[in-house]
N, C-alpha and C. Protein backbone atom coordinates (compact mmCIF):
# COMPACT_ATOMS: atom_id res chain seq x y z
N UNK A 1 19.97 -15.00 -13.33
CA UNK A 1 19.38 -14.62 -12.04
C UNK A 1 19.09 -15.88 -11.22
N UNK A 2 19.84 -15.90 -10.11
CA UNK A 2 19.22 -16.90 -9.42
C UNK A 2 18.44 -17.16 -8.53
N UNK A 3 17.57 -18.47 -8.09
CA UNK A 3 16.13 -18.74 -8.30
C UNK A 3 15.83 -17.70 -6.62
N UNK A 4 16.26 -17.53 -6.05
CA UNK A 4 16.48 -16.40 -4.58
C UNK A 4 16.04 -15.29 -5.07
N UNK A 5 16.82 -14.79 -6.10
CA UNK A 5 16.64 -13.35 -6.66
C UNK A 5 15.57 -13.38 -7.33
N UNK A 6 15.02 -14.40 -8.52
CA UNK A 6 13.94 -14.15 -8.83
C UNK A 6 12.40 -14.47 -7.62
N UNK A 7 12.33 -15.11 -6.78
CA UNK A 7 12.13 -15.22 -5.60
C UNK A 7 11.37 -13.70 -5.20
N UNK A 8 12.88 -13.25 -4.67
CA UNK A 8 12.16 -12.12 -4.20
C UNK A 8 11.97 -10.97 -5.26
N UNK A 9 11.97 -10.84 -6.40
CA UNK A 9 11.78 -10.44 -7.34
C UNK A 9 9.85 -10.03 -7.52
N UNK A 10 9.34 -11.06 -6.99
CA UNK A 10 8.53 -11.09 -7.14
C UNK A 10 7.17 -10.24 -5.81
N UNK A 11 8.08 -9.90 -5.49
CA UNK A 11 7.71 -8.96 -4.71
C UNK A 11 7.14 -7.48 -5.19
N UNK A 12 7.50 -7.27 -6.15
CA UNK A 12 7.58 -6.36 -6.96
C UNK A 12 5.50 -6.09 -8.09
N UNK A 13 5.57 -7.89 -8.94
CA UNK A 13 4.85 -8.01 -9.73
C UNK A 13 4.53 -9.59 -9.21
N UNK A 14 4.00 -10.10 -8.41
CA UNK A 14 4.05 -11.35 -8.48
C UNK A 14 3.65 -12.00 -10.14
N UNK A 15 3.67 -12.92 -10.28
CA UNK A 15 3.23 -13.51 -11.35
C UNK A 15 4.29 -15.21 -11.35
N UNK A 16 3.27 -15.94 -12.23
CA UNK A 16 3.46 -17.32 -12.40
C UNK A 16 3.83 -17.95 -10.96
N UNK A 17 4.31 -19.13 -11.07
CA UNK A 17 4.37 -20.33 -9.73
C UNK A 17 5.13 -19.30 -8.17
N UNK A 18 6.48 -18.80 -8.71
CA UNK A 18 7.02 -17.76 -7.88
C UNK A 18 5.79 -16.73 -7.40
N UNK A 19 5.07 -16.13 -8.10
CA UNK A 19 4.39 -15.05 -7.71
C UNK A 19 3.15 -15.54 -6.40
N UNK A 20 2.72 -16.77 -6.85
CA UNK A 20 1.83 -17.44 -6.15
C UNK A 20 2.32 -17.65 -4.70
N UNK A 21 3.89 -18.40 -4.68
CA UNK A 21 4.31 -18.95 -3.28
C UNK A 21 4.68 -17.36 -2.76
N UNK A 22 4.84 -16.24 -3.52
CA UNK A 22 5.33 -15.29 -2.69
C UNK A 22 3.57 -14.32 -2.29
N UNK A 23 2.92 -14.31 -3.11
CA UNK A 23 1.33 -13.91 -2.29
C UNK A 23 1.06 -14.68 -1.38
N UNK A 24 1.05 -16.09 -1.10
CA UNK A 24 0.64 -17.08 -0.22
C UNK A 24 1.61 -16.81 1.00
N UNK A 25 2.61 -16.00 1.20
CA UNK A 25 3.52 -15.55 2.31
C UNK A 25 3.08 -14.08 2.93
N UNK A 26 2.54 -12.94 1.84
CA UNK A 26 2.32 -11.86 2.10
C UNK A 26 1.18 -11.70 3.14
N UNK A 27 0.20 -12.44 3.38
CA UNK A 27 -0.75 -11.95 4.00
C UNK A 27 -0.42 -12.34 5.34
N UNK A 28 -0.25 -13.11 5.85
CA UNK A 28 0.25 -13.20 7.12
C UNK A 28 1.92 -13.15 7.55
N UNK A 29 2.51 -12.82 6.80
CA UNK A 29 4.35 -12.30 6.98
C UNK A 29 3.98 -10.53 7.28
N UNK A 30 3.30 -10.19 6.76
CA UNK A 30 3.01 -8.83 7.18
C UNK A 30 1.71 -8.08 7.63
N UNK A 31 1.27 -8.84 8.60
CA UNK A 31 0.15 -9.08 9.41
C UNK A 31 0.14 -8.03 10.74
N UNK A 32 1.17 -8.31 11.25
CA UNK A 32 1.67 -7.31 12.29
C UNK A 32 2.07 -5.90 12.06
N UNK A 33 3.06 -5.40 10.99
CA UNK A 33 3.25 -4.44 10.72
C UNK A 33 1.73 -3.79 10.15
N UNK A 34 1.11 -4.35 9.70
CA UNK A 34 0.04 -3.83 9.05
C UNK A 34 -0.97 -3.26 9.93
N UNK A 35 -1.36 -4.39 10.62
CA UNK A 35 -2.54 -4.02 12.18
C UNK A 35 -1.76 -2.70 12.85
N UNK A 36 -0.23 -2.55 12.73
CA UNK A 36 0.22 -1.17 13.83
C UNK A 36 0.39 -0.61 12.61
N UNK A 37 -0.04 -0.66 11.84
CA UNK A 37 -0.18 0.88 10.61
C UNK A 37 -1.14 1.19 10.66
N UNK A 38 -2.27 0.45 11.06
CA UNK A 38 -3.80 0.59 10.91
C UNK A 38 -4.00 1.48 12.22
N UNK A 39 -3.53 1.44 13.21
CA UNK A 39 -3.87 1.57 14.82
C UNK A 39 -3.50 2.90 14.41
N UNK A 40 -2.48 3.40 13.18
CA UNK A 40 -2.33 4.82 13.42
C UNK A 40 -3.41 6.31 12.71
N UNK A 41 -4.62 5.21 12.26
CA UNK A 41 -5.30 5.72 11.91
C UNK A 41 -6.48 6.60 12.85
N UNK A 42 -6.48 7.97 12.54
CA UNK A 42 -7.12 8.79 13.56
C UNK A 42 -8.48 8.44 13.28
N UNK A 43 -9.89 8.96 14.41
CA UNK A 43 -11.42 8.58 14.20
C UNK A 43 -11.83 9.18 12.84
N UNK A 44 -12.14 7.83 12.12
CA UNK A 44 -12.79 8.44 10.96
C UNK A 44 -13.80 7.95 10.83
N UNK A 45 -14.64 8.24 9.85
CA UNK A 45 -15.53 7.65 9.06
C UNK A 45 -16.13 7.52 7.67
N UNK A 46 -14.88 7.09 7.24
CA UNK A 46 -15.06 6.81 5.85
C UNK A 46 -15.74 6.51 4.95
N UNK A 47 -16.24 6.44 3.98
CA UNK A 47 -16.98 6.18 3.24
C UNK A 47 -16.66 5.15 1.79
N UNK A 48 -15.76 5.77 1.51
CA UNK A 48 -15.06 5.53 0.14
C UNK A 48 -13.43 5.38 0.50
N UNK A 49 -12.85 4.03 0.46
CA UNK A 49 -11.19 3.82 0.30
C UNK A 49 -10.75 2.91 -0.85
N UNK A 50 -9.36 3.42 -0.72
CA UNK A 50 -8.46 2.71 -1.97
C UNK A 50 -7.58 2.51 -1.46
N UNK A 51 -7.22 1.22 -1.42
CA UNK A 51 -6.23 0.40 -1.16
C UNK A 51 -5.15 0.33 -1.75
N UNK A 52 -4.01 0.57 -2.26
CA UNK A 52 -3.23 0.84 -3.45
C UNK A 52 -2.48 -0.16 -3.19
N UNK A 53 -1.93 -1.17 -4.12
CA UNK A 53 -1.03 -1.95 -4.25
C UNK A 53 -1.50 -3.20 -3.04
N UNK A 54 -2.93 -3.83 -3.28
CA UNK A 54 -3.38 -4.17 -2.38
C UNK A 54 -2.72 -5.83 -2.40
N UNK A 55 -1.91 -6.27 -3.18
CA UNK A 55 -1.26 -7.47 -2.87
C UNK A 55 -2.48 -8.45 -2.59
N UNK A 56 -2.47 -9.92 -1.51
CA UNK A 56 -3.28 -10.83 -1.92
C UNK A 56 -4.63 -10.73 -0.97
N UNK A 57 -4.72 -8.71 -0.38
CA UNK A 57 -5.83 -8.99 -0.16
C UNK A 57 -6.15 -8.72 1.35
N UNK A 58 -5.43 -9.07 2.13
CA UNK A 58 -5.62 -8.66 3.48
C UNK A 58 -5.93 -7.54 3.92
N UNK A 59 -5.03 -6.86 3.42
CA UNK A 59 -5.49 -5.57 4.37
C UNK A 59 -6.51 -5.05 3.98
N UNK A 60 -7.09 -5.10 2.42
CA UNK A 60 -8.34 -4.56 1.86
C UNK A 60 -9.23 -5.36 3.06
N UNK A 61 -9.13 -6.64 3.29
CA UNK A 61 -9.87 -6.92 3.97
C UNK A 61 -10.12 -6.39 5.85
N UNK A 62 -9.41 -6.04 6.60
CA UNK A 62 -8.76 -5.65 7.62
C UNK A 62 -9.74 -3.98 7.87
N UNK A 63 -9.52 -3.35 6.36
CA UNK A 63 -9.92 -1.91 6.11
C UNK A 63 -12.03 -1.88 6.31
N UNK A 64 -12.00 -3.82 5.92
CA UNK A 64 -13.34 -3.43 5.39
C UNK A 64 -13.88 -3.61 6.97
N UNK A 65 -13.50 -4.46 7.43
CA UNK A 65 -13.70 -4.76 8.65
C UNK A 65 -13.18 -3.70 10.27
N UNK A 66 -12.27 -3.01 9.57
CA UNK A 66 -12.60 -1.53 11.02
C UNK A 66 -13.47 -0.73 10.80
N UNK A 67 -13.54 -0.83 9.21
CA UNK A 67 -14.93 0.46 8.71
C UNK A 67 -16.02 -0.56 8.29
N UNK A 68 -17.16 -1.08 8.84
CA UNK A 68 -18.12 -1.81 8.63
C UNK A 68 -19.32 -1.01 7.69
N UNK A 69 -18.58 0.31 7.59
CA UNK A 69 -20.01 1.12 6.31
C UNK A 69 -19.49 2.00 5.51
N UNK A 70 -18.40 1.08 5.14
CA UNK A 70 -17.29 1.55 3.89
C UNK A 70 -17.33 0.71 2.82
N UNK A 71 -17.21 1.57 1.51
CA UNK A 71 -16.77 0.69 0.44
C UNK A 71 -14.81 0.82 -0.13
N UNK A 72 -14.44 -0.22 -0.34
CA UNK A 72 -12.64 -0.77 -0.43
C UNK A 72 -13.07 -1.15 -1.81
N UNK A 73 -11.94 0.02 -2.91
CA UNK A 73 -11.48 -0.14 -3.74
C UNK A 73 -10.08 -0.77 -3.67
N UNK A 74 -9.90 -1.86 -4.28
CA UNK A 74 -8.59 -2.29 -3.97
C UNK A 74 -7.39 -2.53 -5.24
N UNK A 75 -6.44 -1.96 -5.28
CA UNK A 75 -5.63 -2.02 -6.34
C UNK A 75 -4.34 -2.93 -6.94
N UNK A 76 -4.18 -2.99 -7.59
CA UNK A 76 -2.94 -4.09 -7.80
C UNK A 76 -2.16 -3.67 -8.94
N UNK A 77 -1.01 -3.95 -9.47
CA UNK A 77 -0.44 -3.54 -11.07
C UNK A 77 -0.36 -5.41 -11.60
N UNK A 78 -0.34 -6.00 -10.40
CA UNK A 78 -0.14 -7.64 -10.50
C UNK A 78 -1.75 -8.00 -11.16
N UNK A 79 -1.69 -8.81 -12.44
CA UNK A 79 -3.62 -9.38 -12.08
C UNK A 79 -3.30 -10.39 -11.50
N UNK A 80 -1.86 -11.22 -11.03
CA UNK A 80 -2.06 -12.31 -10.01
C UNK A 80 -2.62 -11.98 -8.93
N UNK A 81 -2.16 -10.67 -8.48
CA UNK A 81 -2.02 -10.44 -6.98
C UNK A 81 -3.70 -10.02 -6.81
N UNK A 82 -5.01 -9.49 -8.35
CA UNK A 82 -5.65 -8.89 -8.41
C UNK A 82 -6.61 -10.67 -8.16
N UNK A 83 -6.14 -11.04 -8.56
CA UNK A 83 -7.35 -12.21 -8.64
C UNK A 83 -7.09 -12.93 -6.73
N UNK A 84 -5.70 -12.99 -6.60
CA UNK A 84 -5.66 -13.63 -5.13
C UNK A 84 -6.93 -12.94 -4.33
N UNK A 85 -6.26 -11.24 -4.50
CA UNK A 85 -6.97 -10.12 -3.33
C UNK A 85 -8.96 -10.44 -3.59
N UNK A 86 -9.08 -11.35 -4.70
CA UNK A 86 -10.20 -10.99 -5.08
C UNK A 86 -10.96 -12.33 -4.59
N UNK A 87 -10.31 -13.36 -4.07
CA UNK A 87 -10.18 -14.39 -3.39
C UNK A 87 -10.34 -14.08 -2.21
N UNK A 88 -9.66 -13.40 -1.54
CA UNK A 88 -9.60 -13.40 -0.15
C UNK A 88 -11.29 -12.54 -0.29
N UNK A 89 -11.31 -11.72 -0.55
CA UNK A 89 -12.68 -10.79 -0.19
C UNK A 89 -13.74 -11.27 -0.98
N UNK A 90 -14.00 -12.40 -1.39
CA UNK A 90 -15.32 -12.94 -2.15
C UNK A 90 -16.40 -11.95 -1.69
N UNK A 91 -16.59 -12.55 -0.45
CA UNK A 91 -17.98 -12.57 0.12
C UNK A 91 -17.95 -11.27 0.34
N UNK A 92 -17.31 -9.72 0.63
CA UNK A 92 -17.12 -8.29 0.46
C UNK A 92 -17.43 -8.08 -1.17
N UNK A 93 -16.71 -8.40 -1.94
CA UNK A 93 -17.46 -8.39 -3.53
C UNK A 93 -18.91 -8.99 -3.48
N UNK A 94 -19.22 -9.66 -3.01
CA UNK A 94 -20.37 -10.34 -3.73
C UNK A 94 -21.19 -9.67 -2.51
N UNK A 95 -20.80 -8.98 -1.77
CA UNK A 95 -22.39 -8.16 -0.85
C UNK A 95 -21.74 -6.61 -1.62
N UNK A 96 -21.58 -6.62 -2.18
CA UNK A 96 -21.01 -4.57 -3.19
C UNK A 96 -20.39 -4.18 -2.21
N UNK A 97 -19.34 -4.55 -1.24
CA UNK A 97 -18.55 -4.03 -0.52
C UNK A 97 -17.17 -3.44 -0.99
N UNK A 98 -17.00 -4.17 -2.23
CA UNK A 98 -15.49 -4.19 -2.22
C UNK A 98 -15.44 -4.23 -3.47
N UNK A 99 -14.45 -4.04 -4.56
CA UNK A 99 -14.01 -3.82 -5.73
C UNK A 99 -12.27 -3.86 -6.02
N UNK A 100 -11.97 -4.97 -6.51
CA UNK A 100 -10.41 -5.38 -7.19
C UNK A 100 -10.29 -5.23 -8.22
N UNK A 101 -9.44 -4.06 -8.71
CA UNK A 101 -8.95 -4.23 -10.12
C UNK A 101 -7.85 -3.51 -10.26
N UNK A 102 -7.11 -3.96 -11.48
CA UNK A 102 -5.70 -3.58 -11.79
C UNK A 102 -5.47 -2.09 -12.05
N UNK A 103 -4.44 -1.72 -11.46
CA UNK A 103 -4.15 -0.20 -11.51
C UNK A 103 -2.85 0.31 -11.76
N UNK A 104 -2.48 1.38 -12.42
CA UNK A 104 -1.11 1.73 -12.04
C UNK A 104 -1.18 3.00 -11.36
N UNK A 105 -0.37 3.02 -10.12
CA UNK A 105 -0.35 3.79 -9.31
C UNK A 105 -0.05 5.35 -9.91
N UNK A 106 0.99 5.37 -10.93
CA UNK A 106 1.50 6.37 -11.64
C UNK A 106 0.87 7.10 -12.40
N UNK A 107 -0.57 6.14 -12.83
CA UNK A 107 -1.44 6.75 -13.71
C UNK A 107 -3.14 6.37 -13.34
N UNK A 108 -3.74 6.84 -12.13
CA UNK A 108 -4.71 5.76 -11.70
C UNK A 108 -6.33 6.61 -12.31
N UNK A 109 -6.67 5.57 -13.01
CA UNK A 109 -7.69 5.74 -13.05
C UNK A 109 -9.19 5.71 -12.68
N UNK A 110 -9.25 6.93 -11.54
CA UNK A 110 -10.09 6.97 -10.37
C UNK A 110 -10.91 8.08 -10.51
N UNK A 111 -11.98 8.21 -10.18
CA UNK A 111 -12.53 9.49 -9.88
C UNK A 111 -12.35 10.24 -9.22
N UNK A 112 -11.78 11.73 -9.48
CA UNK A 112 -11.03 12.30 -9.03
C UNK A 112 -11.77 13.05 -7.96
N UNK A 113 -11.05 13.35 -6.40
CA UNK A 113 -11.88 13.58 -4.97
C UNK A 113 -13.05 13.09 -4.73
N UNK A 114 -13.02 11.43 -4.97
CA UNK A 114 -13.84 10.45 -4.77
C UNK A 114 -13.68 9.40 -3.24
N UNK A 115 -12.30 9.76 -2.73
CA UNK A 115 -12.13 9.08 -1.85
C UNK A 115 -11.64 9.42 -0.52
N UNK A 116 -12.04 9.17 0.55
CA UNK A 116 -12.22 9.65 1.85
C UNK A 116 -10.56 9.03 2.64
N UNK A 117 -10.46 7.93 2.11
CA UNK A 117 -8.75 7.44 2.61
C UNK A 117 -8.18 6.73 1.64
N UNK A 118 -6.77 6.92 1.66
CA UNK A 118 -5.84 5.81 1.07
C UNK A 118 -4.97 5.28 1.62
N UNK A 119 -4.64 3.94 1.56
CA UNK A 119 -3.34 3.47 2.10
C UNK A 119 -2.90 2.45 1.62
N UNK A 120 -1.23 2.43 1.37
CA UNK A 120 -0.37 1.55 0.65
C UNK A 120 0.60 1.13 1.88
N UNK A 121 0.53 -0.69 2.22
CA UNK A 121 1.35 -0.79 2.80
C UNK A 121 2.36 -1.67 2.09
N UNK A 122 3.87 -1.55 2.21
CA UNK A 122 4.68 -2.34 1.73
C UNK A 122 4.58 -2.29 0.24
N UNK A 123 4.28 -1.07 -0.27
CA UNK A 123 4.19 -1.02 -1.54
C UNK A 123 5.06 0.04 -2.62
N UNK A 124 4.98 1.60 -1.69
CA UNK A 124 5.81 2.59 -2.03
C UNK A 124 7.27 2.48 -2.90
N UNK A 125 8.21 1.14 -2.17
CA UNK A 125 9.03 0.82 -2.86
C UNK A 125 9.11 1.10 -4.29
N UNK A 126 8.20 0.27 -4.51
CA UNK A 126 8.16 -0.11 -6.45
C UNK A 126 7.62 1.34 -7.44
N UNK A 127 7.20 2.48 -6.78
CA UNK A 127 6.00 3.56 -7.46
C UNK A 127 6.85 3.84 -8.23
N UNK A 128 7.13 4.11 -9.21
CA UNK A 128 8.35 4.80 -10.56
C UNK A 128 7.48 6.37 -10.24
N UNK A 129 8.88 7.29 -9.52
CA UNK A 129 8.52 8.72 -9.84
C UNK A 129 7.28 8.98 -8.48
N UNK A 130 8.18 8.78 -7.31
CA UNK A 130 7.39 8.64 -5.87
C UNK A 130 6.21 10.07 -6.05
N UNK A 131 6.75 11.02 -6.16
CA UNK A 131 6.11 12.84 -6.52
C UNK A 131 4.81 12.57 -7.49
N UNK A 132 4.86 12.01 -8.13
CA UNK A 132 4.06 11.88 -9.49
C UNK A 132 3.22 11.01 -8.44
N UNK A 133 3.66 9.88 -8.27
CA UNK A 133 2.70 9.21 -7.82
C UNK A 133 1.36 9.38 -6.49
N UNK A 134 2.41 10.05 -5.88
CA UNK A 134 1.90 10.85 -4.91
C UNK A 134 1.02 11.84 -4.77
N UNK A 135 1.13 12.61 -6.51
CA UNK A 135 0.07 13.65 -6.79
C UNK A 135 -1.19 13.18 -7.48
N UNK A 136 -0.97 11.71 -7.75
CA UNK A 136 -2.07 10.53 -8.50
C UNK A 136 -3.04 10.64 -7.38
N UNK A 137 -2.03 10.03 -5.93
CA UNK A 137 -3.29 9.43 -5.14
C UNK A 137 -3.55 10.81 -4.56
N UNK A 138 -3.20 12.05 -4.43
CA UNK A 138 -4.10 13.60 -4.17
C UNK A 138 -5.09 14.07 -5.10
N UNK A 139 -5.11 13.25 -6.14
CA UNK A 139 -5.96 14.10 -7.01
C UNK A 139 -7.45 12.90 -6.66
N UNK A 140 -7.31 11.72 -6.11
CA UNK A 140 -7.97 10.97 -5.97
C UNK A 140 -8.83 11.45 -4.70
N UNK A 141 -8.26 11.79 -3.80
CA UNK A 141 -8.67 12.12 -2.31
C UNK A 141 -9.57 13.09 -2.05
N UNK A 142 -10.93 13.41 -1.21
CA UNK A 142 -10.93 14.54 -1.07
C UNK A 142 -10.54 15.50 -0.63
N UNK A 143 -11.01 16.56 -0.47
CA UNK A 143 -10.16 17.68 0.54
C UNK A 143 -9.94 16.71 2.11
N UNK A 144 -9.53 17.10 2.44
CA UNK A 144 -9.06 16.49 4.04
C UNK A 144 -8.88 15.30 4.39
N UNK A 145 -9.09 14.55 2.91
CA UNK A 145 -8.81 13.49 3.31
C UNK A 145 -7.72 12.75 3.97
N UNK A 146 -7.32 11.42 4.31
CA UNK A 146 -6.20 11.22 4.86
C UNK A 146 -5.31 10.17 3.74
N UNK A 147 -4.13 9.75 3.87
CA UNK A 147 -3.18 8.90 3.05
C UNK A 147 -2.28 8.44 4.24
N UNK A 148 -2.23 7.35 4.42
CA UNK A 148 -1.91 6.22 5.44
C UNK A 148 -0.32 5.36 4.53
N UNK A 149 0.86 5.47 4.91
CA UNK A 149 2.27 4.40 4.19
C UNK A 149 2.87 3.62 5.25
N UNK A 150 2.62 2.67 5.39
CA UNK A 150 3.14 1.70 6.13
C UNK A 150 4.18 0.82 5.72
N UNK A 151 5.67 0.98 5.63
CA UNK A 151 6.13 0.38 5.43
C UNK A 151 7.17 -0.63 6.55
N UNK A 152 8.00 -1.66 6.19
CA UNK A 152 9.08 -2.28 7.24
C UNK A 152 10.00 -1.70 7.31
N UNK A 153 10.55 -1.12 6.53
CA UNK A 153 11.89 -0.30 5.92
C UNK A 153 12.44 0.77 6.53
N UNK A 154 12.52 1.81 7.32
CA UNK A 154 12.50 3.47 7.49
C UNK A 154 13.83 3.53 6.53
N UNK A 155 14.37 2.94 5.41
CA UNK A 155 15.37 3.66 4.19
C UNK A 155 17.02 3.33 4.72
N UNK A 156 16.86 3.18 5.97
CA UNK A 156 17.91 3.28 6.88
C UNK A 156 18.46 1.84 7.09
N UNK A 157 18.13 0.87 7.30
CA UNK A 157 18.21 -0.45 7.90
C UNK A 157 19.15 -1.00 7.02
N UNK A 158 19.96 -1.78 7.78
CA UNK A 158 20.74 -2.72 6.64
C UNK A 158 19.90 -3.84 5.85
N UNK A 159 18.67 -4.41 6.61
CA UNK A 159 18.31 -5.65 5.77
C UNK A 159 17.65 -4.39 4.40
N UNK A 160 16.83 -3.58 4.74
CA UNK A 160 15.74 -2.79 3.29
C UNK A 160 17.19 -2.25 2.69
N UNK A 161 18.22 -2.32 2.72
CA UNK A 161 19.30 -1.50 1.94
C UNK A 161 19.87 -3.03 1.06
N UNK A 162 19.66 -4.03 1.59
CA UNK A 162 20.22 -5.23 1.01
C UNK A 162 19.46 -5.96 0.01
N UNK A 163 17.91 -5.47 0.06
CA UNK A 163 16.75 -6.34 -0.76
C UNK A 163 16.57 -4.71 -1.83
N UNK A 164 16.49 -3.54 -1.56
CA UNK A 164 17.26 -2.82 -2.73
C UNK A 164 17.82 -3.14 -3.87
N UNK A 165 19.12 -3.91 -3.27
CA UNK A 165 19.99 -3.94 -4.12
C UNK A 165 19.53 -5.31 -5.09
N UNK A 166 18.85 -5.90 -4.14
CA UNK A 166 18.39 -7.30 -4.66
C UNK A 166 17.06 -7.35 -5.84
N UNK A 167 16.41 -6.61 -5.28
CA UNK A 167 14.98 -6.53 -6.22
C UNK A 167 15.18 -5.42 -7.10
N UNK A 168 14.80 -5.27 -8.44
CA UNK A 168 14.87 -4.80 -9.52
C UNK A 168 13.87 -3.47 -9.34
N UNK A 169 14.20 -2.59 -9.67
CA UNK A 169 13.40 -1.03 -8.91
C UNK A 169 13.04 -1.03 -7.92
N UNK A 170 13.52 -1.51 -6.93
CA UNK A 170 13.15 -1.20 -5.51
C UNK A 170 13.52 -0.34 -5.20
N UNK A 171 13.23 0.64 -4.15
CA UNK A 171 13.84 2.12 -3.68
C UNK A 171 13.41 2.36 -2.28
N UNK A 172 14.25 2.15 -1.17
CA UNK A 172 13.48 1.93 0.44
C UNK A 172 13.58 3.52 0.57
N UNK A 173 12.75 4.30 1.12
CA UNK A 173 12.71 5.75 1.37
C UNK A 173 12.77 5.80 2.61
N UNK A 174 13.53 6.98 3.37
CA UNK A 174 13.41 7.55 4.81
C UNK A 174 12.10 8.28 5.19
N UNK A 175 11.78 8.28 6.12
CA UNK A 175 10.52 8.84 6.43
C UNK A 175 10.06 10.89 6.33
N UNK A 176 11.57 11.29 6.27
CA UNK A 176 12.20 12.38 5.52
C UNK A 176 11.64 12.20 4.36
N UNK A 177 12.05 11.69 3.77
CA UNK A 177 11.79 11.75 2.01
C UNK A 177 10.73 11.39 1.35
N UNK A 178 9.83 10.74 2.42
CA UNK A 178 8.23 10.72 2.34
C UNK A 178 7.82 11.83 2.13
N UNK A 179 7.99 12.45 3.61
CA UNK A 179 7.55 13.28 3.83
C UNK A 179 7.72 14.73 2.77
N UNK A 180 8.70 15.11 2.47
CA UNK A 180 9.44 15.58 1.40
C UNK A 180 8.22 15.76 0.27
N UNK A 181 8.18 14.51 -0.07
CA UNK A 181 7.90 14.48 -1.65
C UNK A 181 6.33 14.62 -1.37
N UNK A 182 5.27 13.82 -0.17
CA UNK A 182 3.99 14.19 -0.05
C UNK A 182 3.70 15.50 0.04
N UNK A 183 4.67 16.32 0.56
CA UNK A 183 4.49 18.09 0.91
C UNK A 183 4.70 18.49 -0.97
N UNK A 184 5.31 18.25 -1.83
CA UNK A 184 5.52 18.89 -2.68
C UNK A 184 3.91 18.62 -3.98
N UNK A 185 3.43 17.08 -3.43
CA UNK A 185 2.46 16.61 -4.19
C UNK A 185 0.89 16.88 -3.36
N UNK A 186 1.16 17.94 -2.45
CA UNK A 186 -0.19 18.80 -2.16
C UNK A 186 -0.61 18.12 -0.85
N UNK A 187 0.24 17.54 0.15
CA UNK A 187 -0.56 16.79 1.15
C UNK A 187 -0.33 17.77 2.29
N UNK A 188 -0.09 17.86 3.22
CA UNK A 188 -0.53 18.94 4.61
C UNK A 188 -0.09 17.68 6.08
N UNK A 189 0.26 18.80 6.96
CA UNK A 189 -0.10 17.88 8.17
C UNK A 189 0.56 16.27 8.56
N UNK A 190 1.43 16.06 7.79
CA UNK A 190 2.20 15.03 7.56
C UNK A 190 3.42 14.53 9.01
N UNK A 191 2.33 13.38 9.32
CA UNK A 191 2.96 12.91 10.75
C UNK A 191 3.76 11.27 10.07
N UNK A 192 4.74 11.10 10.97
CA UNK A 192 5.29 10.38 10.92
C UNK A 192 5.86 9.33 12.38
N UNK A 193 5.90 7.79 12.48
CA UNK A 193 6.30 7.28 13.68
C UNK A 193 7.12 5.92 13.27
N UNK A 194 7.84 5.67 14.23
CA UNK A 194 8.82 4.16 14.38
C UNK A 194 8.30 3.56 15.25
N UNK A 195 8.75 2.40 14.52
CA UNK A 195 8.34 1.26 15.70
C UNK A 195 9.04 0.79 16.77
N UNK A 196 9.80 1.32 16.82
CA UNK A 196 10.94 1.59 17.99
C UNK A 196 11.80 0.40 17.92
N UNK A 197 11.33 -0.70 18.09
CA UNK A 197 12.46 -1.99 18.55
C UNK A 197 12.49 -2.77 16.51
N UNK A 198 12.12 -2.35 15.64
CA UNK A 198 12.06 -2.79 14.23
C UNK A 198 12.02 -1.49 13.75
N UNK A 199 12.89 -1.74 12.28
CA UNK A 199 12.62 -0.18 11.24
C UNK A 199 11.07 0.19 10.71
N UNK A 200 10.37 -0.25 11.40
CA UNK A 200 8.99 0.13 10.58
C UNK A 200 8.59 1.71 10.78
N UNK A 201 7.93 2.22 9.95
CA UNK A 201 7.58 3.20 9.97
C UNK A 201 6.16 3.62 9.23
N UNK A 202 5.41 4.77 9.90
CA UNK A 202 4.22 4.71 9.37
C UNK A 202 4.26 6.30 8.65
N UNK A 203 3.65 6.83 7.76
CA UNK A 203 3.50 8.16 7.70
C UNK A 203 1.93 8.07 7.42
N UNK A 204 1.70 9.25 7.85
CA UNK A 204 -0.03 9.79 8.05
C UNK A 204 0.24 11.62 7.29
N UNK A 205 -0.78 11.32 6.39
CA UNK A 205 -0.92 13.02 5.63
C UNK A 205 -2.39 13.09 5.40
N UNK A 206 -2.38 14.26 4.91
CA UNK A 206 -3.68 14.63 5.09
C UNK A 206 -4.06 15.45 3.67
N UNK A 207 -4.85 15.83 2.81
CA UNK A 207 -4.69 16.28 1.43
C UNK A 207 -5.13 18.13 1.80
């Protein structure tokens, strides 16, 4: 494998020297897409969120800061990516704002209709068994709650069809096939948008 492929490989699980230079890129390489995933969030007032696949940390942070009387559970399958994210939000941990720890999305161990929102950005890719996973983070949610996917990708694009092929279980989904699989894993109300001039795409459901 060469050092490119393992590179972006690490996108996946960061870990060791690679995993580090590729968290130290994530928080501001996807800064923008993230803030217009956030903007598509309707008036809430949350109480309780989970961050899924919260990488080195930003957006947990981003979440804590539009909701100023929320607590951000934040998740990772990486403990690199768990200790970065846990870095960036010190001072949210150390006032009981915030909470980092390792998770697998496929199997999460949460209290079940404990949480008022979820959102995974740039993460969906990697979930082994999108349906399954999908019925993880519904069983987590409460009734009405909302589930927020922000990805760069809409499944369609030549570059997310080329890093596919490149990264090891990667799987770029259409906003169709989001949608699809959230309707079958109990979600409702399932909106979807592009970013018109980039493949980004957001989906918004509701449990």
């Amino acid at each position: 494998m060469g050092i490119m492929k393992k590179f972006f490989n690490q996108t996946r699980k960061p870990e060791g020297t690679l995993g580090r230079l590729m968290l130290s890129s994530m928080n501001s390489g996807h800064a923008k897409m993230a803030d217009w995933g956030l903007s598509h969030l309707p008036e809430l007032h949350p109480e309780r969120i989970v961050e899924l696949g919260c990488g080195a940390g930003r957006n947990a942070g981003e979440l804590l800061k539009k909701y100023p009387k929320a607590h951000v559970t934040a998740i990772d399958y990486s403990p690199l990516s768990v200790e970065k994210a846990e870095e960036y939000n010190r001072e949210s941990i150390a006032a009981g704002r915030c909470v980092v720890g390792q998770g697998d999305v496929s199997d999460l161990r949460l209290p079940g209709e404990s949480f008022d929102l979820a959102t995974a950005f740039e993460t969906v890719y990697f979930w082994p068994g999108i349906e399954n996973c999908f019925a993880q983070v519904a069983k987590v949610l409460k009734p009405g709650a909302c589930f927020l996917i922000c990805n760069e990708s809409d499944g369609l694009d030549a570059t997310g069809k080329k890093f596919e092929k490149i990264i090891d279980g990667m799987r770029v989904y259409t906003a169709e096939e989001l949608e699809a699989a959230l309707r079958k894993a109990g979600f409702t109300e399932v909106r979807t948008d592009r970013y018109g001039s980039k493949p980004w795409i957001t989906v918004l459901a509701r449990k």
